[in-house]
PDB file of N, CA and C in Angstrom:
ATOM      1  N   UNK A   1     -21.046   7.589   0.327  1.00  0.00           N
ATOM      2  CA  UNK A   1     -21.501   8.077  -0.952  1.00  0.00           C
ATOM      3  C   UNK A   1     -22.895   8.637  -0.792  1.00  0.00           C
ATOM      4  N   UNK A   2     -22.923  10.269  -1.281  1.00  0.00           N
ATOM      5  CA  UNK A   2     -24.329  10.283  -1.500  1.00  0.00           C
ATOM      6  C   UNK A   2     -25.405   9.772  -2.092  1.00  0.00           C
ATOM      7  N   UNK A   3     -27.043   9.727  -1.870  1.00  0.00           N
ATOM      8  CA  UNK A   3     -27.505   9.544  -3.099  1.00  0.00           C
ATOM      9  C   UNK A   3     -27.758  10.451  -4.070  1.00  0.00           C
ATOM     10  N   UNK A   4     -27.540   9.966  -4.726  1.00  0.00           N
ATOM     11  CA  UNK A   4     -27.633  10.433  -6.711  1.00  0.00           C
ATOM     12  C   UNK A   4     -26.442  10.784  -7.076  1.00  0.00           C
ATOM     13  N   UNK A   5     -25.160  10.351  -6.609  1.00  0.00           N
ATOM     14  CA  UNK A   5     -23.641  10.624  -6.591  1.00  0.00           C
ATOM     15  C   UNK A   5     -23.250   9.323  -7.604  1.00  0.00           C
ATOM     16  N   UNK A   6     -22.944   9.158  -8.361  1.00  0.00           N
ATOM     17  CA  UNK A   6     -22.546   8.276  -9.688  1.00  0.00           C
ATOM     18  C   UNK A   6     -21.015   8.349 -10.077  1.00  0.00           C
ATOM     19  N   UNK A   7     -20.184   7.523 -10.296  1.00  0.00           N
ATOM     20  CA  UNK A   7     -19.101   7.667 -10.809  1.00  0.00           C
ATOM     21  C   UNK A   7     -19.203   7.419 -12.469  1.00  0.00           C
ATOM     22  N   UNK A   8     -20.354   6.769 -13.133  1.00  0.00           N
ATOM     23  CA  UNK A   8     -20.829   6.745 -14.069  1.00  0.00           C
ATOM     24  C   UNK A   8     -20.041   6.391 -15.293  1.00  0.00           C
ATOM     25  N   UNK A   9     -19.720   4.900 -14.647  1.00  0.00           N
ATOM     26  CA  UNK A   9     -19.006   4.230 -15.349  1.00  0.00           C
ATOM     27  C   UNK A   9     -19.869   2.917 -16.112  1.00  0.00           C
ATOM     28  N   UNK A  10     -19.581   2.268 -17.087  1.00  0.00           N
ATOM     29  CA  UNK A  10     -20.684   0.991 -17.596  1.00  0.00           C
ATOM     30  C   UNK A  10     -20.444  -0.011 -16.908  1.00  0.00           C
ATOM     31  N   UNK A  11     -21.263  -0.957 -16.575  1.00  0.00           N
ATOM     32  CA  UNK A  11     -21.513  -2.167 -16.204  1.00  0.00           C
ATOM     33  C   UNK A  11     -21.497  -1.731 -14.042  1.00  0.00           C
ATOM     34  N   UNK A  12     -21.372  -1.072 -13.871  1.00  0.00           N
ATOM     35  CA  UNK A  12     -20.847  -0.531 -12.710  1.00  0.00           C
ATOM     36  C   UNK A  12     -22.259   0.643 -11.693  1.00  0.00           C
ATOM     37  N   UNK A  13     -22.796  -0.224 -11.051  1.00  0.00           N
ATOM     38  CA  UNK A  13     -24.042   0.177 -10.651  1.00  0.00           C
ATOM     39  C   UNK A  13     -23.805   0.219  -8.983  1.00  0.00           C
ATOM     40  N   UNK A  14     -24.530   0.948  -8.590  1.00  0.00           N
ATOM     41  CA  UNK A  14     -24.595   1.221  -6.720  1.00  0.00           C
ATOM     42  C   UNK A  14     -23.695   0.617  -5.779  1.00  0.00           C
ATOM     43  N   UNK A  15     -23.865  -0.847  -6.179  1.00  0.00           N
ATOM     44  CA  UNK A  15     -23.560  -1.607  -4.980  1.00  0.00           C
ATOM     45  C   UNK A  15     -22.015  -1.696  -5.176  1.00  0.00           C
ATOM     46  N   UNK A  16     -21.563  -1.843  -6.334  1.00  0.00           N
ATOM     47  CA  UNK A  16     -20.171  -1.700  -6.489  1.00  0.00           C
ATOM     48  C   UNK A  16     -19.796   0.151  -6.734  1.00  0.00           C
ATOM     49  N   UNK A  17     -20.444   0.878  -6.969  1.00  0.00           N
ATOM     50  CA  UNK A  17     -19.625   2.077  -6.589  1.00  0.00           C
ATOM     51  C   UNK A  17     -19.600   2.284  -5.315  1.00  0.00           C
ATOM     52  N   UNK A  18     -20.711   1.290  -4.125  1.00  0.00           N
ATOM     53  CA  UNK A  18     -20.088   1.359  -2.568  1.00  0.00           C
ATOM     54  C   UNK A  18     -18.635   1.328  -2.317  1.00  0.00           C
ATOM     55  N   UNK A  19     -18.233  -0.085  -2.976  1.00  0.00           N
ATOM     56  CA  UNK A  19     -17.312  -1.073  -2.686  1.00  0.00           C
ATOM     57  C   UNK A  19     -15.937  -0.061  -3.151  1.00  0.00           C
ATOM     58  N   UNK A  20     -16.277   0.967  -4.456  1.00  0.00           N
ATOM     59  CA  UNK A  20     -15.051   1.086  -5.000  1.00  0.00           C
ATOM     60  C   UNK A  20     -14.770   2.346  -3.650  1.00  0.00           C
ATOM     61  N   UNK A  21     -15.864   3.234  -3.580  1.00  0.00           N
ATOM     62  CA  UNK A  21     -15.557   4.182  -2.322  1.00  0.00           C
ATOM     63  C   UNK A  21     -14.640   3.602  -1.120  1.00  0.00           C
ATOM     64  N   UNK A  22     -15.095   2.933  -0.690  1.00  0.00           N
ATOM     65  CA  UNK A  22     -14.263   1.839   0.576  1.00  0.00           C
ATOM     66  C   UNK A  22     -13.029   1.747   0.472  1.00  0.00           C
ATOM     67  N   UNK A  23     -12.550   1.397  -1.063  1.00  0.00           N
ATOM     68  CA  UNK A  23     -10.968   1.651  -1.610  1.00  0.00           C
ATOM     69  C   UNK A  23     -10.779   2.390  -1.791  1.00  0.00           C
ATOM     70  N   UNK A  24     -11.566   3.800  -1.727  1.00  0.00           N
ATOM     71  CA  UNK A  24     -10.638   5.145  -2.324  1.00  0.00           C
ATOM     72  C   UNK A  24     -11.182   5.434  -3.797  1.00  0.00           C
ATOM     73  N   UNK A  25     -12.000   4.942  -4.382  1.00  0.00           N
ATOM     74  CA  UNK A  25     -12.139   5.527  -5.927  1.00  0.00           C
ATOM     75  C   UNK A  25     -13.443   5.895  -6.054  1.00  0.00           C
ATOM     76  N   UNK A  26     -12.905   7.364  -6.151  1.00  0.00           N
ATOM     77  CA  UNK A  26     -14.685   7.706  -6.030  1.00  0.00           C
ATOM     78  C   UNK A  26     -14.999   8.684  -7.288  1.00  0.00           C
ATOM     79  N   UNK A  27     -14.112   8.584  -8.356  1.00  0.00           N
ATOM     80  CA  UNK A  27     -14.564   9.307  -9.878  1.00  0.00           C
ATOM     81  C   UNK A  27     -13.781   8.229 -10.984  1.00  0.00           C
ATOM     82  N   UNK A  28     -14.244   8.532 -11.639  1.00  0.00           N
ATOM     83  CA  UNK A  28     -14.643   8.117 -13.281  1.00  0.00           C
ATOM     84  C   UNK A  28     -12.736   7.931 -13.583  1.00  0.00           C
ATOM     85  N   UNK A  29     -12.126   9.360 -13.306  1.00  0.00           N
ATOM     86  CA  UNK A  29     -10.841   9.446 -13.287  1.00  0.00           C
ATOM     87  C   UNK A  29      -9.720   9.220 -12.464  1.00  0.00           C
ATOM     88  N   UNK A  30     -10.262   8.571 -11.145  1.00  0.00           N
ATOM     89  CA  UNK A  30      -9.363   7.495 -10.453  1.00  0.00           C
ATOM     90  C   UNK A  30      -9.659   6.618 -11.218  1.00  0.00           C
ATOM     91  N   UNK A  31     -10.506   5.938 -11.592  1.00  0.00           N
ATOM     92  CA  UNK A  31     -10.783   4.182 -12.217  1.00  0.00           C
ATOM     93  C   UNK A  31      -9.779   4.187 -12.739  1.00  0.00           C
ATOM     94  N   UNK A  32      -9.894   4.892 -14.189  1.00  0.00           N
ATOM     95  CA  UNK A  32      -9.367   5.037 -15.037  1.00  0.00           C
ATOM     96  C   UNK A  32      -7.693   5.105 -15.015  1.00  0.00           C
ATOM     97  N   UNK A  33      -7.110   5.864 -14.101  1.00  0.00           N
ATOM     98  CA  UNK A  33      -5.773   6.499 -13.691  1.00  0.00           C
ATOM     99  C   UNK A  33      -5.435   4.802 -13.214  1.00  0.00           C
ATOM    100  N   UNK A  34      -5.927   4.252 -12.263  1.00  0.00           N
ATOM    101  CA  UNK A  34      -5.777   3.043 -11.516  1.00  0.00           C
ATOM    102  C   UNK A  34      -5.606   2.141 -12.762  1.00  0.00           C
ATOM    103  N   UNK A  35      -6.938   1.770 -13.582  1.00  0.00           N
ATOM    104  CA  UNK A  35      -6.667   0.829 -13.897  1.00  0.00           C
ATOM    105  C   UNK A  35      -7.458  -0.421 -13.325  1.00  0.00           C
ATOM    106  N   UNK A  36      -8.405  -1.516 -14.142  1.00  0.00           N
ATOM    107  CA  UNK A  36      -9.323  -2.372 -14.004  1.00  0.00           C
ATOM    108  C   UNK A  36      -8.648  -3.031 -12.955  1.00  0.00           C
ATOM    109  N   UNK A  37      -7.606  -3.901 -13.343  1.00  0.00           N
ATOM    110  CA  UNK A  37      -6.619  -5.030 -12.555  1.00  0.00           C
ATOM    111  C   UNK A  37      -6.740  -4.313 -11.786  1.00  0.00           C
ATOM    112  N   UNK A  38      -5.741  -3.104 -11.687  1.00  0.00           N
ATOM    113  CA  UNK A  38      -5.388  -2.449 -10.066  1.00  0.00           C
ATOM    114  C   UNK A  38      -6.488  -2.595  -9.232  1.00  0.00           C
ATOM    115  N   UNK A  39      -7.514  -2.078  -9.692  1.00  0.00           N
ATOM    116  CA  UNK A  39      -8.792  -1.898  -8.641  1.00  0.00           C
ATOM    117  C   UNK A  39      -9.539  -2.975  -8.464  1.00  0.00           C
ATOM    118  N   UNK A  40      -9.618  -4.185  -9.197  1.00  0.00           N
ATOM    119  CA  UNK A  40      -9.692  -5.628  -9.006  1.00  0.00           C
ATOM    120  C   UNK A  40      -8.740  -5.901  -7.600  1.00  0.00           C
ATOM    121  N   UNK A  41      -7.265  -5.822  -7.786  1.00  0.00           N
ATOM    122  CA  UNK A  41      -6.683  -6.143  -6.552  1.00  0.00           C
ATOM    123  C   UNK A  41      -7.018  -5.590  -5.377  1.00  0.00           C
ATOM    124  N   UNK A  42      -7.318  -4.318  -5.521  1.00  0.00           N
ATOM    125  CA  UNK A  42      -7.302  -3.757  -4.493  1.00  0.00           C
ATOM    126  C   UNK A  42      -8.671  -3.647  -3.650  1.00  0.00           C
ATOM    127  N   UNK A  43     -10.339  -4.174  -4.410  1.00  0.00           N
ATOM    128  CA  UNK A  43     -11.342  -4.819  -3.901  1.00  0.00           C
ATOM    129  C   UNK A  43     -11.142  -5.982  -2.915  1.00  0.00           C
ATOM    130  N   UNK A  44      -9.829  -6.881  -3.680  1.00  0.00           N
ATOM    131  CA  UNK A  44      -9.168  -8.410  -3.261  1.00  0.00           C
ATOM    132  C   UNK A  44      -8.482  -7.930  -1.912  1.00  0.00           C
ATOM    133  N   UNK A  45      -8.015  -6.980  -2.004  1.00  0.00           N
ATOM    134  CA  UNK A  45      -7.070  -6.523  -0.718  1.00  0.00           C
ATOM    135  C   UNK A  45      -8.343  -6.405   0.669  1.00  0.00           C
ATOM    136  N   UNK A  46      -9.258  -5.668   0.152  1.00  0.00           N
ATOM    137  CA  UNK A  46     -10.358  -5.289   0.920  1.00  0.00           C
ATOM    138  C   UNK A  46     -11.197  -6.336   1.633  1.00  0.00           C
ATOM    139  N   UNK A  47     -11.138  -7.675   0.843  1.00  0.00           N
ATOM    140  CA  UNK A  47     -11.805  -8.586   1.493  1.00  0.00           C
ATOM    141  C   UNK A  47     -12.808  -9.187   0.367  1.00  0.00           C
ATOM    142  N   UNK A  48     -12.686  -8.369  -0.202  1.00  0.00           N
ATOM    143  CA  UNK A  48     -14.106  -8.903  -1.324  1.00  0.00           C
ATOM    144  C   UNK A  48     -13.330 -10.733  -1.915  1.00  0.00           C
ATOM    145  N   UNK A  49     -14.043 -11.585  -2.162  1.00  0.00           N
ATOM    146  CA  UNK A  49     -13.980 -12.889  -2.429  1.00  0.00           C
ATOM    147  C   UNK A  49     -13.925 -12.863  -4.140  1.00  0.00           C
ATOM    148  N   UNK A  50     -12.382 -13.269  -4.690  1.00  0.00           N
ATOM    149  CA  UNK A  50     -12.144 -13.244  -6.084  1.00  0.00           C
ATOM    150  C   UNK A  50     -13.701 -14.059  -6.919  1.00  0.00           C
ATOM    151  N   UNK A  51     -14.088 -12.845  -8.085  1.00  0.00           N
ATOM    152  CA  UNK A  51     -15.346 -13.037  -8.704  1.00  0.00           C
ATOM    153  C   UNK A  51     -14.990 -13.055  -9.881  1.00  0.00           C
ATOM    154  N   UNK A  52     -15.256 -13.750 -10.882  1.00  0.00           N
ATOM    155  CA  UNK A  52     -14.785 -13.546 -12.401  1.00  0.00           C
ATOM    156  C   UNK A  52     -15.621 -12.750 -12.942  1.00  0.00           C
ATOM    157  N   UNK A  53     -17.121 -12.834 -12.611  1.00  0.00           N
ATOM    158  CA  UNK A  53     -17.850 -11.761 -13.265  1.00  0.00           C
ATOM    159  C   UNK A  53     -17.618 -10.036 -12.600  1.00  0.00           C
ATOM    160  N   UNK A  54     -17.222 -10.151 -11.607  1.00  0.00           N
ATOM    161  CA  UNK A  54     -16.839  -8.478 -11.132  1.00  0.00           C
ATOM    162  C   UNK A  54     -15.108  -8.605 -12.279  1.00  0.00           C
ATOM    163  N   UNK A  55     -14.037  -8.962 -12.477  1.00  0.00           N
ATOM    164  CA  UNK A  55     -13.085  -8.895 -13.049  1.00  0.00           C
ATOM    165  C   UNK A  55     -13.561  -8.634 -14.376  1.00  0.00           C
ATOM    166  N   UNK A  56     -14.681  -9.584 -14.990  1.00  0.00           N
ATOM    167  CA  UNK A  56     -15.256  -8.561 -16.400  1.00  0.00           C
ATOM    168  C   UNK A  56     -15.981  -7.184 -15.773  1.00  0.00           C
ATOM    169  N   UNK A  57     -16.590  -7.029 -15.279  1.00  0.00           N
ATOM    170  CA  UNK A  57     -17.304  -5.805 -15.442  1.00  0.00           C
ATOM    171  C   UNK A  57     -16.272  -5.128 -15.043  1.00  0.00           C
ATOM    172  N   UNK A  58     -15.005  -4.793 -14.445  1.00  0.00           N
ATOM    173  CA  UNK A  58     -14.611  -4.097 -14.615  1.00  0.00           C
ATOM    174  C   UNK A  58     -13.218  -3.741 -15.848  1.00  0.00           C
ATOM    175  N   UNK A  59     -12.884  -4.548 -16.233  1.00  0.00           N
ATOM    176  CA  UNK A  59     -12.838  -4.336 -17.345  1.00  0.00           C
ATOM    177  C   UNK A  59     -13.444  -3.978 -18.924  1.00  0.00           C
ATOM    178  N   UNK A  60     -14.821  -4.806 -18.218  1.00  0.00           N
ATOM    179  CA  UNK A  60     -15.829  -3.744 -19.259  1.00  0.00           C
ATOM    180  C   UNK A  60     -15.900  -2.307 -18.735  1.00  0.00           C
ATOM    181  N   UNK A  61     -16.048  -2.033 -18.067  1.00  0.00           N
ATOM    182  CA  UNK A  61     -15.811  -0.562 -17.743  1.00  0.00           C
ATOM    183  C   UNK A  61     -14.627  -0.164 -18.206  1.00  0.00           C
ATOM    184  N   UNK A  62     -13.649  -0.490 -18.447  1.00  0.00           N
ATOM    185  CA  UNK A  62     -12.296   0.423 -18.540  1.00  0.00           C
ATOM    186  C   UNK A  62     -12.703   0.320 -20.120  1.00  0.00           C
ATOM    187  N   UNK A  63     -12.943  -0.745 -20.850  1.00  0.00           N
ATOM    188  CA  UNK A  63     -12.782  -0.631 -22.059  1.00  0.00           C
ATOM    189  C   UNK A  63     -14.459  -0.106 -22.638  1.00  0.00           C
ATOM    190  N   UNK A  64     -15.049   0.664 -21.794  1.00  0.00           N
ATOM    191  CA  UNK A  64     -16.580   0.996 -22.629  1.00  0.00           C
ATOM    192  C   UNK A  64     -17.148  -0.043 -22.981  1.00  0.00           C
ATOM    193  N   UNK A  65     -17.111  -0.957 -23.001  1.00  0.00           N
ATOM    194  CA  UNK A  65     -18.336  -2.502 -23.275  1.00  0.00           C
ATOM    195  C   UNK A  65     -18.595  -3.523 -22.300  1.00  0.00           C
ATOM    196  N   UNK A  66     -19.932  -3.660 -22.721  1.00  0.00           N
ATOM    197  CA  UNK A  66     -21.214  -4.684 -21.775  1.00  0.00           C
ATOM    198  C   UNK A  66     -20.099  -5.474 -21.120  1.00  0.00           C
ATOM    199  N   UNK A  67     -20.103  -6.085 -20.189  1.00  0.00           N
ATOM    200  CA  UNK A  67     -19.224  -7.206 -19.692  1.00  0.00           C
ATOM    201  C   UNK A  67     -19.645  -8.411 -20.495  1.00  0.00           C
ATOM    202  N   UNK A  68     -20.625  -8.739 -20.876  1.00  0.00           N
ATOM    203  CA  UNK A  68     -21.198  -9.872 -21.168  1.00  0.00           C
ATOM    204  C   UNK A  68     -20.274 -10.052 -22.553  1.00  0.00           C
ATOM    205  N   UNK A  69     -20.177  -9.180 -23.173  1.00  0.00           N
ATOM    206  CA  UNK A  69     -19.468  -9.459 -24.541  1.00  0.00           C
ATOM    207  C   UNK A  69     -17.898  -9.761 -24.546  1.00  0.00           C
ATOM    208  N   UNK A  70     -17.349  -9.105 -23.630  1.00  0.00           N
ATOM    209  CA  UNK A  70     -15.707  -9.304 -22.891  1.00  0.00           C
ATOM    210  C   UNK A  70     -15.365 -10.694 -22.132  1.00  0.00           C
ATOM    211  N   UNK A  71     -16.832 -11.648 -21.602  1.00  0.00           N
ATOM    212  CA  UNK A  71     -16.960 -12.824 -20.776  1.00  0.00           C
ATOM    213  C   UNK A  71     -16.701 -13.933 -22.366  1.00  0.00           C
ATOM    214  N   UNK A  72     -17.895 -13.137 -23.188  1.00  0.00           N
ATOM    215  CA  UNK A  72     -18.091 -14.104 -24.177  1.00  0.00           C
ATOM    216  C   UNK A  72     -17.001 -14.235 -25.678  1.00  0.00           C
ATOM    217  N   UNK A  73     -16.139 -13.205 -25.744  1.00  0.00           N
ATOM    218  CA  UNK A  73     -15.123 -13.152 -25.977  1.00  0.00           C
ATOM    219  C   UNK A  73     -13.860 -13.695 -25.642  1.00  0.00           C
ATOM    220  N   UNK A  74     -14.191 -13.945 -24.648  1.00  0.00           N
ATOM    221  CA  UNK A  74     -12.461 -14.712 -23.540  1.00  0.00           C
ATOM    222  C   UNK A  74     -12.896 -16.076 -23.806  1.00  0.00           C
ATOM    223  N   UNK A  75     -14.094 -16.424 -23.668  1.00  0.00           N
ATOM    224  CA  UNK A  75     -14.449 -18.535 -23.849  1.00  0.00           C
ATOM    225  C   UNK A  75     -14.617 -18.389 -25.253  1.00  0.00           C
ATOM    226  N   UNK A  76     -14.523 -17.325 -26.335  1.00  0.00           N
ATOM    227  CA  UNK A  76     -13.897 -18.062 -27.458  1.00  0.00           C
ATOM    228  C   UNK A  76     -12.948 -18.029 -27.577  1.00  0.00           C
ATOM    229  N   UNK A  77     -12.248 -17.440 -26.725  1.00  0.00           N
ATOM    230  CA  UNK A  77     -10.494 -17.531 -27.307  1.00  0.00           C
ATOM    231  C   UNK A  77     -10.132 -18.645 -26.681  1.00  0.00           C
ATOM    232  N   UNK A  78     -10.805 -19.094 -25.515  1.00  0.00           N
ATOM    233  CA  UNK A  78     -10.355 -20.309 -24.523  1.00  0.00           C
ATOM    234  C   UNK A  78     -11.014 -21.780 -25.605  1.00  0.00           C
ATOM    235  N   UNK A  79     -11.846 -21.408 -26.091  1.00  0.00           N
ATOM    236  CA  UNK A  79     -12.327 -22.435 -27.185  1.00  0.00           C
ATOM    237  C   UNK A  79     -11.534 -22.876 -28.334  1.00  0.00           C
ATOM    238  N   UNK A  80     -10.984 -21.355 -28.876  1.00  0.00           N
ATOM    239  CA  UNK A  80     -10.065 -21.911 -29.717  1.00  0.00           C
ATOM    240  C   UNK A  80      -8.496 -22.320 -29.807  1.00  0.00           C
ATOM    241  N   UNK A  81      -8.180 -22.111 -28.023  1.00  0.00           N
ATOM    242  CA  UNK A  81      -6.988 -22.518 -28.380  1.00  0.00           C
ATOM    243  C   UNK A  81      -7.365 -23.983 -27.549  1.00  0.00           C
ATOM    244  N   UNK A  82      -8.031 -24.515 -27.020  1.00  0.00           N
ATOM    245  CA  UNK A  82      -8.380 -25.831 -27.296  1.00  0.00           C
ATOM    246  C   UNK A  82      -9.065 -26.942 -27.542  1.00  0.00           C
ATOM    247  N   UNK A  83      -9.239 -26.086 -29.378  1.00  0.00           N
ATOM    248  CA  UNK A  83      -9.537 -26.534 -30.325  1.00  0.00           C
ATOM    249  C   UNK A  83      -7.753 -26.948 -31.131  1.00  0.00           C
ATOM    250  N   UNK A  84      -7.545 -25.774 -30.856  1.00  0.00           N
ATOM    251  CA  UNK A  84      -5.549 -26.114 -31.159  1.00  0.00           C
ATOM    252  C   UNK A  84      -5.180 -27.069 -30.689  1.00  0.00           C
ATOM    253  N   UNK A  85      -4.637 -27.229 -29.475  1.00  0.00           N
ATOM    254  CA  UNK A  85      -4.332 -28.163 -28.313  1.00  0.00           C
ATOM    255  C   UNK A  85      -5.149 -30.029 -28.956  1.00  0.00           C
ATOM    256  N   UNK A  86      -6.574 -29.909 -29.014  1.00  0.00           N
ATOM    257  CA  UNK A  86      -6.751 -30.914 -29.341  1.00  0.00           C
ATOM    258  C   UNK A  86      -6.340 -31.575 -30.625  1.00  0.00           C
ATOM    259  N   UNK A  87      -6.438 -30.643 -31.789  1.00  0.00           N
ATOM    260  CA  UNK A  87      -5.401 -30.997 -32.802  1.00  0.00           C
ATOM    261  C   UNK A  87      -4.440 -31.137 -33.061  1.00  0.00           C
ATOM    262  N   UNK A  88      -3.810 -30.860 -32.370  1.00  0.00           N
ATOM    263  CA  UNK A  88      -2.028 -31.301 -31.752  1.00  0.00           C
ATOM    264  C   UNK A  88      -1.488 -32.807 -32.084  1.00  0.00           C
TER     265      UNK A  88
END
């Protein structure tokens, strides 16, 4: 990758547009075509060590928002279903 070459996606800065090059995705419209998961696996295929915070950011990327809000979104849903569960 050159420098000042950007795929210029959110949450998605240098060191992981290395990583996505390495797999083959080197625009905005592979991500996208691929797909968060897909390119999650296929980091996993590469060697990279399963990360929950790279699995949000890239899904914050597919869906346009902060990762932080997509992290903090999933532990309330994990909150409330056991909040369910305990009322059972």
């Amino acid at each position: 990758m050159r420098s000042g070459d950007s795929i210029g996606l959110r949450n998605i800065g240098p060191e992981t547009e290395v990583w996505f090059h390495r797999i083959g995705v080197s625009s905005r419209e592979q991500f996208e075509k691929l797909g968060a998961e897909k390119v999650y696996i296929l980091l996993l295929e590469a060697g990279h060590e399963p990360d929950e915070g790279l699995r949000f950011m890239l899904k914050g990327a597919e869906e346009d928002v902060d990762w932080h809000i997509l992290a903090q979104r999933e532990k309330s849903i994990e909150n409330s279903y056991t909040a369910d569960i305990d009322e059972s």
